[in-house]
N, C-alpha and C. Protein backbone atom coordinates (compact mmCIF):
# COMPACT_ATOMS: atom_id res chain seq x y z
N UNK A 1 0.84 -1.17 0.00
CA UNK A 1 0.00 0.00 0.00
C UNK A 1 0.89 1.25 0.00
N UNK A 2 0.75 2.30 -1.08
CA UNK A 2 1.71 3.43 -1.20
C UNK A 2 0.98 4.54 -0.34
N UNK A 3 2.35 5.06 0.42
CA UNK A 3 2.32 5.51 1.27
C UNK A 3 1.35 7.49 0.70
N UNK A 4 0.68 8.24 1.51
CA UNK A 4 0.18 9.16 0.81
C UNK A 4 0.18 10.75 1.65
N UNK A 5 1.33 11.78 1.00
CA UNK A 5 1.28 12.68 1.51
C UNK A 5 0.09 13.42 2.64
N UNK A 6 0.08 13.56 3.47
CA UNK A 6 -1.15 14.27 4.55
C UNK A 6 -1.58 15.39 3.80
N UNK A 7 -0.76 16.15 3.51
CA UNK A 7 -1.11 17.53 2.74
C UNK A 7 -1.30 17.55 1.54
N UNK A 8 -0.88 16.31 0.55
CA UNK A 8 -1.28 16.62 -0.93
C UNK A 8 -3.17 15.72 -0.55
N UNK A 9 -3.25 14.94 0.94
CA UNK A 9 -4.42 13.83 0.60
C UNK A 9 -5.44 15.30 0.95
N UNK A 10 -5.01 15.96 1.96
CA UNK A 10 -5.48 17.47 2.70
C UNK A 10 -6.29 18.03 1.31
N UNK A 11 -5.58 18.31 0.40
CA UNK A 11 -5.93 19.08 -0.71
C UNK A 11 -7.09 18.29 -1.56
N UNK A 12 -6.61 16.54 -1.83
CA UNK A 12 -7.34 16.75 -2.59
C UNK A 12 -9.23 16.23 -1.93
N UNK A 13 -9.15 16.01 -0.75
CA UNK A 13 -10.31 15.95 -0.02
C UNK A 13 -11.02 17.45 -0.25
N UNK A 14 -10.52 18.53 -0.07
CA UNK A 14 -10.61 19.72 -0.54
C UNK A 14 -11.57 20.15 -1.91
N UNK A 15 -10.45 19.70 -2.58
CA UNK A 15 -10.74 19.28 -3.97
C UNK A 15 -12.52 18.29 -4.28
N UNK A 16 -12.39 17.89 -3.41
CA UNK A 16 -13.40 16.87 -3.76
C UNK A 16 -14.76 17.55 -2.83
N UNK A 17 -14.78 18.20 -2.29
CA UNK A 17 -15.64 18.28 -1.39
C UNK A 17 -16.33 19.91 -1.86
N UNK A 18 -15.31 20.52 -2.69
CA UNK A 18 -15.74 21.32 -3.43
C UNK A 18 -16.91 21.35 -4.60
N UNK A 19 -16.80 20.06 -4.96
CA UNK A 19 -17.63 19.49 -6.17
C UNK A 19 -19.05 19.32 -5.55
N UNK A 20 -19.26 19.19 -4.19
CA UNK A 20 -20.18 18.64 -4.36
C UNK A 20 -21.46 19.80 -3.99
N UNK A 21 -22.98 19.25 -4.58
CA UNK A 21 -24.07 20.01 -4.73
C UNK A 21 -24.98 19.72 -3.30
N UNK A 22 -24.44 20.94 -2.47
CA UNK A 22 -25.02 20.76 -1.40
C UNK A 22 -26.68 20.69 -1.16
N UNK A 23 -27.38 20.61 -0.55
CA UNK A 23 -28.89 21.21 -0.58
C UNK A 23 -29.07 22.66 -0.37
N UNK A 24 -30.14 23.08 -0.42
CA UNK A 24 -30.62 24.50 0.25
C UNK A 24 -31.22 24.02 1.38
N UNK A 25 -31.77 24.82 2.09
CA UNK A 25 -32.37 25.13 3.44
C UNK A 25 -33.59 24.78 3.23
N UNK A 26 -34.51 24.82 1.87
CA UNK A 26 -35.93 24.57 1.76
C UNK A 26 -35.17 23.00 1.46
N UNK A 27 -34.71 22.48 0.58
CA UNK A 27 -34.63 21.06 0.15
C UNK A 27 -34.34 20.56 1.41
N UNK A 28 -33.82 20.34 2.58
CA UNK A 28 -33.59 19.56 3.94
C UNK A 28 -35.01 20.21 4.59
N UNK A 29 -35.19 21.11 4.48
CA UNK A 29 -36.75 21.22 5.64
C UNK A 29 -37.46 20.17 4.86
N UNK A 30 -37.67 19.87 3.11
CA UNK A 30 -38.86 19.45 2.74
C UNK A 30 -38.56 17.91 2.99
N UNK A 31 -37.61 17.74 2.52
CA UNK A 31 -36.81 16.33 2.85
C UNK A 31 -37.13 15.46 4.76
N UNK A 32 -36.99 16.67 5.28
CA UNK A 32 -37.10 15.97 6.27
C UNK A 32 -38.66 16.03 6.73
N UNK A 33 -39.09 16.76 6.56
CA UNK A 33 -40.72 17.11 6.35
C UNK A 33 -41.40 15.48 5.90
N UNK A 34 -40.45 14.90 4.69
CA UNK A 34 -41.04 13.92 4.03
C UNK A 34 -40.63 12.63 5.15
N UNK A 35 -39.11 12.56 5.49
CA UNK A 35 -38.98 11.40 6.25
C UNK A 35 -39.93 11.60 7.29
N UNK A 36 -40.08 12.17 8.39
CA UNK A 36 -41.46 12.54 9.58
C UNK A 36 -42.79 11.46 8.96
N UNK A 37 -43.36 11.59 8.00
CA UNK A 37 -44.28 11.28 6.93
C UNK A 37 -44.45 9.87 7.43
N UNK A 38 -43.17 9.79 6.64
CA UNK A 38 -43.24 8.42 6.01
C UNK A 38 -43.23 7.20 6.99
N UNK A 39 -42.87 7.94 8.57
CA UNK A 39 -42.27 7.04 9.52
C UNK A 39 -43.33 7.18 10.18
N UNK A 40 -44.33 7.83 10.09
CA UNK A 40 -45.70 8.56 10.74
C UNK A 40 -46.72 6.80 10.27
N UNK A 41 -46.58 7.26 8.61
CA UNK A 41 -47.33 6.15 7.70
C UNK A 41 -46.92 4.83 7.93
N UNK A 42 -45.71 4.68 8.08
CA UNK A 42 -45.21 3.48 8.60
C UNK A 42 -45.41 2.91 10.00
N UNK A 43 -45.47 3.66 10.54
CA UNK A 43 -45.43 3.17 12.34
C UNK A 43 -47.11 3.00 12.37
N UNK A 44 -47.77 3.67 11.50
CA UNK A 44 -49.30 3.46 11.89
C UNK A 44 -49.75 1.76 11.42
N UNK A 45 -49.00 1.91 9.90
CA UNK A 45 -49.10 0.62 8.84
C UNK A 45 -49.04 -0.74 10.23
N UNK A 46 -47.56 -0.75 10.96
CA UNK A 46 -47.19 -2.01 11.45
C UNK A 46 -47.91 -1.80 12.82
N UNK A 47 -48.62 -1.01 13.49
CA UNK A 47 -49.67 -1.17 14.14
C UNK A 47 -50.65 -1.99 14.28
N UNK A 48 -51.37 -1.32 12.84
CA UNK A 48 -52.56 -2.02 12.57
C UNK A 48 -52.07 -3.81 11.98
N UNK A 49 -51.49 -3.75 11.46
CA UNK A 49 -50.66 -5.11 10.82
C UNK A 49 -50.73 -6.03 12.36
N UNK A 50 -49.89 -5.27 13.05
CA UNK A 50 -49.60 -6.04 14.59
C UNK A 50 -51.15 -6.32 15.19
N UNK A 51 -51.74 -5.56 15.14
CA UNK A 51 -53.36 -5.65 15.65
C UNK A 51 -54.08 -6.99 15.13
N UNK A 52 -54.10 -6.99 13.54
CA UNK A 52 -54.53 -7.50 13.20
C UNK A 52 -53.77 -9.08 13.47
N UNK A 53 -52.97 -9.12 13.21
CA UNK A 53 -51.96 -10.87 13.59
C UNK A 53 -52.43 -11.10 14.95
N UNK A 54 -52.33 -10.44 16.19
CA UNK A 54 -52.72 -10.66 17.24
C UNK A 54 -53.81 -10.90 17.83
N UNK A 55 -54.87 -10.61 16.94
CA UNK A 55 -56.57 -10.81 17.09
C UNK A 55 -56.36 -12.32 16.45
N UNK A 56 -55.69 -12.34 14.99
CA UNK A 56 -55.86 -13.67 14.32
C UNK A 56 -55.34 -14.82 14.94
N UNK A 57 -53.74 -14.61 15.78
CA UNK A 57 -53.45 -15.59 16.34
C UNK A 57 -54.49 -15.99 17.82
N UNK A 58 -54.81 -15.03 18.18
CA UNK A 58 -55.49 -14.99 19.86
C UNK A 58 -56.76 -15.91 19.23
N UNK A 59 -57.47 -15.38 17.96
CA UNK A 59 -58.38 -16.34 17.62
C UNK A 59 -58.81 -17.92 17.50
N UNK A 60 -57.25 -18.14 16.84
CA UNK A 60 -56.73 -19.69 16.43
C UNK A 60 -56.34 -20.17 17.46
N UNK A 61 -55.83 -19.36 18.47
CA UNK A 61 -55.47 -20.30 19.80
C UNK A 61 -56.69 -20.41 20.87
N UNK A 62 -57.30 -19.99 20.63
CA UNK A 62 -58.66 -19.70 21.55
C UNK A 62 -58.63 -18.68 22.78
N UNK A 63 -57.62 -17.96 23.23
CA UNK A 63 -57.01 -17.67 23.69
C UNK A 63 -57.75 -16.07 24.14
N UNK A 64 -58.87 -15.56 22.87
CA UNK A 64 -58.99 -13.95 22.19
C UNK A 64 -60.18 -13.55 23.25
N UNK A 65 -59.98 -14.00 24.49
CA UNK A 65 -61.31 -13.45 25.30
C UNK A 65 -62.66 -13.46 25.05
C-alpha cells in the first residue's frame, strides 16, 4: 500500500468536497418534512398489521377473550 502525503491527501479531499451540490435550506426542511411522513405512515401501517396478527393468532389459539 503506497504511502500518501497528509497535505497533498489534505488538498485533494478539498478538492473533492468542493464538487459537491449541497442542498438549500428549503430542500432539507422538505426532505425531512417527508422522512417525519413516512415514519408517521409506517409506524401506523405495522400497528394495525400487529393488531390484526394478534386478534388472528389470539383467535386460532382460543385464547382472544
Amino acid at each position: 500500500m503506497a504511502k500518501t502525503n497528509p497535505f497533498k491527501f489534505i488538498q485533494e479531499v478539498r478538492a473533492e468536497t468542493s464538487k459537491v451540490t449541497w442542498p438549500t435550506r428549503k430542500e432539507t426542511a422538505v426532505t425531512t418534512v417527508m422522512v417525519f411522513v413516512m415514519v408517521l405512515i409506517a409506524s401506523i401501517f405495522f400497528l394495525v398489521a400487529d393488531q390484526l396478527m394478534g386478534l388472528g393468532i389470539g383467535y386460532l389459539l382460543g385464547v382472544g377473550g
